[in-house]
Protein backbone atom coordinates (compact mmCIF):
# COMPACT_ATOMS: atom_id res chain seq x y z
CA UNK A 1 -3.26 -29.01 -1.05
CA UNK A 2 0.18 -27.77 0.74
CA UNK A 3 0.59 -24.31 1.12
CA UNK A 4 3.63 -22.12 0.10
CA UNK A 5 4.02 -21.53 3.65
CA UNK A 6 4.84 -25.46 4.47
CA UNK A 7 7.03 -25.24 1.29
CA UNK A 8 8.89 -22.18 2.98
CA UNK A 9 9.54 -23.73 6.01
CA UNK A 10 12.09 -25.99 5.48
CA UNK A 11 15.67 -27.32 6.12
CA UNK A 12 17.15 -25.33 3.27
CA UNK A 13 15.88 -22.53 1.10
CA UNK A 14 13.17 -22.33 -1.61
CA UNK A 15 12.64 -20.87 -4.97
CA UNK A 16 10.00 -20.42 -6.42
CA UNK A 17 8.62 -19.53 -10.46
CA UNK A 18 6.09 -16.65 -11.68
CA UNK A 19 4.78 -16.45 -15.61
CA UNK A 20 2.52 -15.15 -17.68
CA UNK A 21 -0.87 -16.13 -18.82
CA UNK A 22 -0.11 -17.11 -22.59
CA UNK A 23 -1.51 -15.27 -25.17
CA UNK A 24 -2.69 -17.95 -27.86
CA UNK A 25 -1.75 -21.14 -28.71
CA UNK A 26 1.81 -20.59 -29.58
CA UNK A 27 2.36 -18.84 -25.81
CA UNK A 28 0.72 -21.66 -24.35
CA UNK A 29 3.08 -24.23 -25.81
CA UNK A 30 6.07 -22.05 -24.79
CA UNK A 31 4.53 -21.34 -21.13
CA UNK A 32 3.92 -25.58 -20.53
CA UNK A 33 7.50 -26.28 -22.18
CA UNK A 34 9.02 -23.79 -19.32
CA UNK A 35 6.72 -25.34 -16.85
CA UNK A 36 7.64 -28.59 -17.30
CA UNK A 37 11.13 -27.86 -17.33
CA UNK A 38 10.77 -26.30 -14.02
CA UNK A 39 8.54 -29.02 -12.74
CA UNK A 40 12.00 -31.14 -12.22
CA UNK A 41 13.24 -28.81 -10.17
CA UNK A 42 10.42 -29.36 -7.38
CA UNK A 43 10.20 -25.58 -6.93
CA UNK A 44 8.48 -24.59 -3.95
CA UNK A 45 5.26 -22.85 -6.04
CA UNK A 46 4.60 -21.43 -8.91
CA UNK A 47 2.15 -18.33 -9.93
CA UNK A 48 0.33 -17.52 -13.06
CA UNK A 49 0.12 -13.29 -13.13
CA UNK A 50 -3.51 -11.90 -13.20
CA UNK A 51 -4.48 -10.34 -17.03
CA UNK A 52 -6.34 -6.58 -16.98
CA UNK A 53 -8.85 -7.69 -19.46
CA UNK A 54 -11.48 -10.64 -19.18
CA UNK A 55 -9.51 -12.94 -21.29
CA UNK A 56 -6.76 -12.83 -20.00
CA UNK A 57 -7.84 -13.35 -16.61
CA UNK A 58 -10.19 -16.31 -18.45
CA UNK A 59 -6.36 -18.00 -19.55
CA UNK A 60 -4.82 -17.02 -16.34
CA UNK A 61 -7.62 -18.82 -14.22
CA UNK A 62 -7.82 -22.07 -16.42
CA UNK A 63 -3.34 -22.02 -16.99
CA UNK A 64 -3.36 -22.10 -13.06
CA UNK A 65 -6.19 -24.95 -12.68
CA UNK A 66 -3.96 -26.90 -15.26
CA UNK A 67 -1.18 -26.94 -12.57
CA UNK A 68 -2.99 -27.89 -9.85
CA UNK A 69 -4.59 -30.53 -11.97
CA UNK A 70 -1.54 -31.63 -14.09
CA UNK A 71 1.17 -31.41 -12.72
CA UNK A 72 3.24 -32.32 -9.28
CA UNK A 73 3.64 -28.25 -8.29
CA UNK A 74 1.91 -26.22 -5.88
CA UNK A 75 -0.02 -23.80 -7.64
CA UNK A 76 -0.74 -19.98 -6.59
CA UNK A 77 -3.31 -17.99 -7.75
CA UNK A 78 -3.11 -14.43 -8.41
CA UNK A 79 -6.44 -12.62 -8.24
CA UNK A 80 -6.78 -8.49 -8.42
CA UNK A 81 -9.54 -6.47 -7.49
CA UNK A 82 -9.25 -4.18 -11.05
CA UNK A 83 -13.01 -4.03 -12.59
CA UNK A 84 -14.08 -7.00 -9.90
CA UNK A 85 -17.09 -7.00 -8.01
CA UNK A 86 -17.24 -8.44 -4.86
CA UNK A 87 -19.70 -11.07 -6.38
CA UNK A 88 -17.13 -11.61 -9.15
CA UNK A 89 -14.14 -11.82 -7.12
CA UNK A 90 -16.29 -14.60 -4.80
CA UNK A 91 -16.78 -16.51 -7.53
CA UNK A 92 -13.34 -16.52 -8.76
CA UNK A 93 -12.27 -17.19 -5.13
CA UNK A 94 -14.37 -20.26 -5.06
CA UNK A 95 -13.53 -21.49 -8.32
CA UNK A 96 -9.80 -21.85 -7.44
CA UNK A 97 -10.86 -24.01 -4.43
CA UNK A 98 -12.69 -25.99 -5.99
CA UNK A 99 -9.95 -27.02 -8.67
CA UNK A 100 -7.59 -27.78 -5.66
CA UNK A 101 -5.69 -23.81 -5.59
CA UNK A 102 -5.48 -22.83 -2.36
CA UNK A 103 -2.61 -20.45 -2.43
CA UNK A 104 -3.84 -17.10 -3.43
CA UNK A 105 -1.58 -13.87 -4.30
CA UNK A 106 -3.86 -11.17 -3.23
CA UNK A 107 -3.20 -7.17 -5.31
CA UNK A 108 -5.14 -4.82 -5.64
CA UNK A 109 -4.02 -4.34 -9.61
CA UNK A 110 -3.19 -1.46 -11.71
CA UNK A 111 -5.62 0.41 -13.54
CA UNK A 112 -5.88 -1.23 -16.70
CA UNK A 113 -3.76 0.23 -19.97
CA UNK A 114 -1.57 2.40 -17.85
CA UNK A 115 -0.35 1.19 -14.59
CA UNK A 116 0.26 4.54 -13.10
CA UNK A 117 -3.14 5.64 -14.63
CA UNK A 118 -5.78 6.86 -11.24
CA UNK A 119 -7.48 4.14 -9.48
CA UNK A 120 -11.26 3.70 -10.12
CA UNK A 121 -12.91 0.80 -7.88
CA UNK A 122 -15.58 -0.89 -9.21
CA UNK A 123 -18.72 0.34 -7.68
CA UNK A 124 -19.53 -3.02 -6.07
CA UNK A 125 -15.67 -3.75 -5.67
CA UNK A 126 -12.52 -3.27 -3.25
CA UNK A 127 -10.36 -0.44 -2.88
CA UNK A 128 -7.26 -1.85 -1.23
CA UNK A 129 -5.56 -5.18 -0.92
CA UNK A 130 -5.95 -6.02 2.75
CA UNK A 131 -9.82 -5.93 1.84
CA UNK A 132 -9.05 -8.55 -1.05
CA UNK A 133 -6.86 -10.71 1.87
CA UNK A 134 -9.77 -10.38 4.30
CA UNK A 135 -12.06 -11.47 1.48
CA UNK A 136 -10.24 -14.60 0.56
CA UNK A 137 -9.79 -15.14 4.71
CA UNK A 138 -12.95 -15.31 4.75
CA UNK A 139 -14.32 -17.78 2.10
CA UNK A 140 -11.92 -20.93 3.31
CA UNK A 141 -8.70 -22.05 4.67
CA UNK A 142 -6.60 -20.32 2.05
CA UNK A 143 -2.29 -19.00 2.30
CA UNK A 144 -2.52 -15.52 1.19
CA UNK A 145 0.19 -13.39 0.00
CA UNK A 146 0.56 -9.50 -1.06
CA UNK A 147 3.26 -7.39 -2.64
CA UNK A 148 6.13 -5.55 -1.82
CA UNK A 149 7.43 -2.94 -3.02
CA UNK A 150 11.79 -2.20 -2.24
CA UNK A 151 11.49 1.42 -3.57
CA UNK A 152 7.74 1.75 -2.83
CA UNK A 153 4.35 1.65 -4.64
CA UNK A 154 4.51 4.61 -7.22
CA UNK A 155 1.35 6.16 -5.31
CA UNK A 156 2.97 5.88 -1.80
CA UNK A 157 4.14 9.21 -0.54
CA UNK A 158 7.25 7.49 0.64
CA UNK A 159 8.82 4.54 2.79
CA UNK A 160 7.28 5.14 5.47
CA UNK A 161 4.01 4.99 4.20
CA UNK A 162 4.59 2.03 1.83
CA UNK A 163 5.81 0.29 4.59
CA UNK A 164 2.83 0.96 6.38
CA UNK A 165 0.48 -0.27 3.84
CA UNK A 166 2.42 -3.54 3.40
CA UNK A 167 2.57 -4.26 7.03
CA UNK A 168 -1.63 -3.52 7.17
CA UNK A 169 -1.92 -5.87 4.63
CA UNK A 170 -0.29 -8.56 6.35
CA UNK A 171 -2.07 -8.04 9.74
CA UNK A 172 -5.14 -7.96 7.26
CA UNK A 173 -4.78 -11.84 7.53
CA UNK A 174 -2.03 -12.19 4.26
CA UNK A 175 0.78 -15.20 5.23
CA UNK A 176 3.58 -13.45 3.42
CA UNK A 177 4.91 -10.93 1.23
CA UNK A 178 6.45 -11.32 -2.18
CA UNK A 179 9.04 -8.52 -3.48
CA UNK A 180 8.50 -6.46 -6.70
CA UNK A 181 12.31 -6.26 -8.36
CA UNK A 182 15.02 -4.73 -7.54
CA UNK A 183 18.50 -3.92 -8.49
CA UNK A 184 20.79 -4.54 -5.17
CA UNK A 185 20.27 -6.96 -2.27
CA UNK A 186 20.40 -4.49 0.01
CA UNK A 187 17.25 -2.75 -1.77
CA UNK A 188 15.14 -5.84 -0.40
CA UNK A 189 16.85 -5.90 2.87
CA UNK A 190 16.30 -2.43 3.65
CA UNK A 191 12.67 -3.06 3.09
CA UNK A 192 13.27 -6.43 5.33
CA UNK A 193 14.23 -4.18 8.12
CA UNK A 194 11.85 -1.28 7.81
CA UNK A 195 9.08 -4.46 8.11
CA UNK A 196 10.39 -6.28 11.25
CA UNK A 197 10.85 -2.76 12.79
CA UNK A 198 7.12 -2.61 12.87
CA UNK A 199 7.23 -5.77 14.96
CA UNK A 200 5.91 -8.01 12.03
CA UNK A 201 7.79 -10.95 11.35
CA UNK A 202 6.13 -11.99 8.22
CA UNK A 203 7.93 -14.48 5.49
CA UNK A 204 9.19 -11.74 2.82
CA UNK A 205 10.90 -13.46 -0.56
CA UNK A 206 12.59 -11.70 -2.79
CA UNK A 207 11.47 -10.91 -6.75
CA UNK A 208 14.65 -11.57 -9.02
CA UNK A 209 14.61 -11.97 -12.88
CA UNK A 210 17.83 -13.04 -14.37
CA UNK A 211 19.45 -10.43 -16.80
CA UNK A 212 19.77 -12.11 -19.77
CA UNK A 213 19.03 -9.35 -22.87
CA UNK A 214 18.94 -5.31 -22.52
CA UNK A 215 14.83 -6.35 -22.72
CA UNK A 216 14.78 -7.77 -19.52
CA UNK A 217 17.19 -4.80 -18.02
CA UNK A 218 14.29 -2.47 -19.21
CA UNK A 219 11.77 -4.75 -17.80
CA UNK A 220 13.01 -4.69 -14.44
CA UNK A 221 13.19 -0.77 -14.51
CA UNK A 222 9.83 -0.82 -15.61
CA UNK A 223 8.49 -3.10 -13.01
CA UNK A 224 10.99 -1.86 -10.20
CA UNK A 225 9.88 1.73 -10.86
CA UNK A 226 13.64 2.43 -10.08
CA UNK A 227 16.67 3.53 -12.88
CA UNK A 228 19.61 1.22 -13.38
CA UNK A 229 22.12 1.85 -10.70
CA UNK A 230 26.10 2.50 -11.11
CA UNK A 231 26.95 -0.41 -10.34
CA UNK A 232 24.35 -2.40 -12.60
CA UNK A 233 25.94 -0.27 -15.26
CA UNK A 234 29.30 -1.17 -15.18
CA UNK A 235 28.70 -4.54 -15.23
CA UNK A 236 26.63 -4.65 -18.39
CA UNK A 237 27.25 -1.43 -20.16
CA UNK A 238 30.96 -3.19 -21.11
CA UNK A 239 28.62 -5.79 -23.16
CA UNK A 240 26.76 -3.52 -25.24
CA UNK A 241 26.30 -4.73 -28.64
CA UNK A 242 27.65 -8.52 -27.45
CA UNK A 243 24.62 -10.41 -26.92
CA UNK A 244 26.21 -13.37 -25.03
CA UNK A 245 29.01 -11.20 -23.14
CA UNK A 246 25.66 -9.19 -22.03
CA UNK A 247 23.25 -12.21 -20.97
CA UNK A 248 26.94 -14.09 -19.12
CA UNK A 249 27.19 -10.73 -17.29
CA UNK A 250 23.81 -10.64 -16.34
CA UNK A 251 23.02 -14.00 -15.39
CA UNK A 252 26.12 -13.49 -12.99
CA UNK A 253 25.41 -10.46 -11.53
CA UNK A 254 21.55 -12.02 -10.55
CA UNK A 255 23.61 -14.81 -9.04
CA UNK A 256 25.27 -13.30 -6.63
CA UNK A 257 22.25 -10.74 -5.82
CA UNK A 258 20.98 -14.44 -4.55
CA UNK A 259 24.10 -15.63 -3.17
CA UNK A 260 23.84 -12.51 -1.04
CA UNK A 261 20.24 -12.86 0.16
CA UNK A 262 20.07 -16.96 1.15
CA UNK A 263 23.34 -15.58 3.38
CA UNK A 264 21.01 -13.16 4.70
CA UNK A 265 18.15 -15.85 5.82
CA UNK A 266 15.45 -15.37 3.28
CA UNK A 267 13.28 -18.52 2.73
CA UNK A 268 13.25 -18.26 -0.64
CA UNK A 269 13.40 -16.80 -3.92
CA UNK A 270 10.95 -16.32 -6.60
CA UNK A 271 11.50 -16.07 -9.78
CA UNK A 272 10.03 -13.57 -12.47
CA UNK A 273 10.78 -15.75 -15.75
CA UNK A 274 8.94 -14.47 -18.24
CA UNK A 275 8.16 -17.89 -19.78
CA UNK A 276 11.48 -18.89 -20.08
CA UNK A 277 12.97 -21.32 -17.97
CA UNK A 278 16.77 -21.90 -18.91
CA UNK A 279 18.10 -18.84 -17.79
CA UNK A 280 16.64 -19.52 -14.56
CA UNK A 281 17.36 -23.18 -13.96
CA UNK A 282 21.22 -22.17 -15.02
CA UNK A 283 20.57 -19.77 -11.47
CA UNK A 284 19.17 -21.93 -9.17
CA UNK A 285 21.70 -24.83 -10.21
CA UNK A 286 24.33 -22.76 -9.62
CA UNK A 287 23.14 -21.83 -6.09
CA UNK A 288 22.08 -25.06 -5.13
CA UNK A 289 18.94 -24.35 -4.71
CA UNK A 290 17.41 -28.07 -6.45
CA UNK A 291 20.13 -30.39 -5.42
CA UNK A 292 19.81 -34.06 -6.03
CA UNK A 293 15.94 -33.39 -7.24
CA UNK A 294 17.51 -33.10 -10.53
CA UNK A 295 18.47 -36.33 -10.40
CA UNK A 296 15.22 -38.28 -10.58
């Protein structure tokens, strides 16, 4: 199985595709109708996100063992160590391998029903990501990745310390780093430099989600942990009450947040789509990220 590292590493940039564990049967069609839309694309992996409760991680598990088994993409697993014992998270672990995932996004997760709730570790369970990274290190030849935060993990005391943690997690074993969202490219490439400042020269991509309704404005403050900025504002604030002046503005403005970052040498970008696809094909197409693969 290639790893998202060998996808990272070539010629010309990436992108890559994250969505959500489907909910019933109707989510499920939606989720393989984006998938399969993306699949033409050839993007460079694509992660299923890691449910709080047991069925959701149940759907999550068998949506990502679908890909690997159905489909021409490069499958990465997300696994948390919320409510996880070590025995559980083994099994899980060995599970993916043995469906052909070998790519593993390793978080610690959020306490369950309120992300900024306090942390409780299972009492035969992890604490911290770079335990999870050494865990998966351990039980086979796996690429692991961890999160990033641009404006910090809400618990961090600041920078500093965030940066810390994300740099232990790498030298923990983890391959590279994916970036929570952000409003400005030079909130990821701040974070870029506070990293290689530490010496470590990790592969970091870049979290975008294309703009396209005031929903997925308040998404991205909720998962950034950061307010709109200025200059977000007057781009979209002119489109209030216009739904497709809004979602043009949008999609532009996440655009050029790319356009800015491939000229600054990241290896990719990854995609938060929320089990949509269009609005994020209409982005990479117009960055030329999937050139000629379209064409097949």
């Amino acid at each position: 199985m290639t790893s998202v590292l060998e996808r990272l590493a070539g010629k010309t940039p990436a992108f890559s595709v994250e969505f959500f564990p489907p909910r019933d049967a109707a989510d499920e069609q939606v989720l393989w109708r984006a998938i399969r839309e993306l699949e033409a694309l050839d993007p460079a992996f694509v992660s299923i996100t890691y449910g709080a409760g047991g069925s959701g991680r149940d759907r999550t598990i068998r949506a990502t063992g679908r890909v690997a088994q159905e489909t021409t993409l490069v499958p990465m697993a997300h696994l948390t160590a919320v409510d996880h014992s070590v025995a559980e998270l083994r099994n899980v672990i060995g599970w993916y391998a043995a469906v052909g995932v070998r790519n593993i996004l390793a978080l610690r997760g959020d306490p369950p029903g309120d992300p900024n709730g306090e942390w409780t570790a299972h009492p035969q369970g992890l604490n911290y990501a770079e335990e999870l990274v050494r865990l998966c290190r351990e039980l086979g030849d796996f690429c692991v990745g961890v999160a990033a935060f641009p404006y910090g993990h809400p618990r961090s005391a600041d920078l500093d310390t965030d940066t810390e943690h994300l740099v232990r997690k790498l030298r923990a074993g983890a391959d590279f780093a994916i970036a929570q969202l952000f409003f400005e490219a030079d909130d990821f490439l701040r974070l870029r430099d506070r990293v290689v400042a530490r010496g470590c020269d990790a592969a970091l991509l870049p979290g975008l989600m294309p703009l396209t309704t005031p929903r997925t404005l308040a998404k991205t403050v909720e998962l950034s942990g950061a307010p709109v900025p200025d200059s977000v504002a007057r781009a979209l604030d002119p489109f209030t009450g216009d739904a497709a002046g809004f979602r043009r503005a949008g999609v532009e403005l996440v655009t050029r947040m790319g356009e800015r970052l491939l000229a600054e040498g990241v290896p990719g970008l990854h995609f938060y789509t929320l089990n949509r696809s269009k609005a994020t094909r209409e982005v990479v197409a117009d960055l030329g990220l999937a050139p000629a693969r379209t064409t097949a």
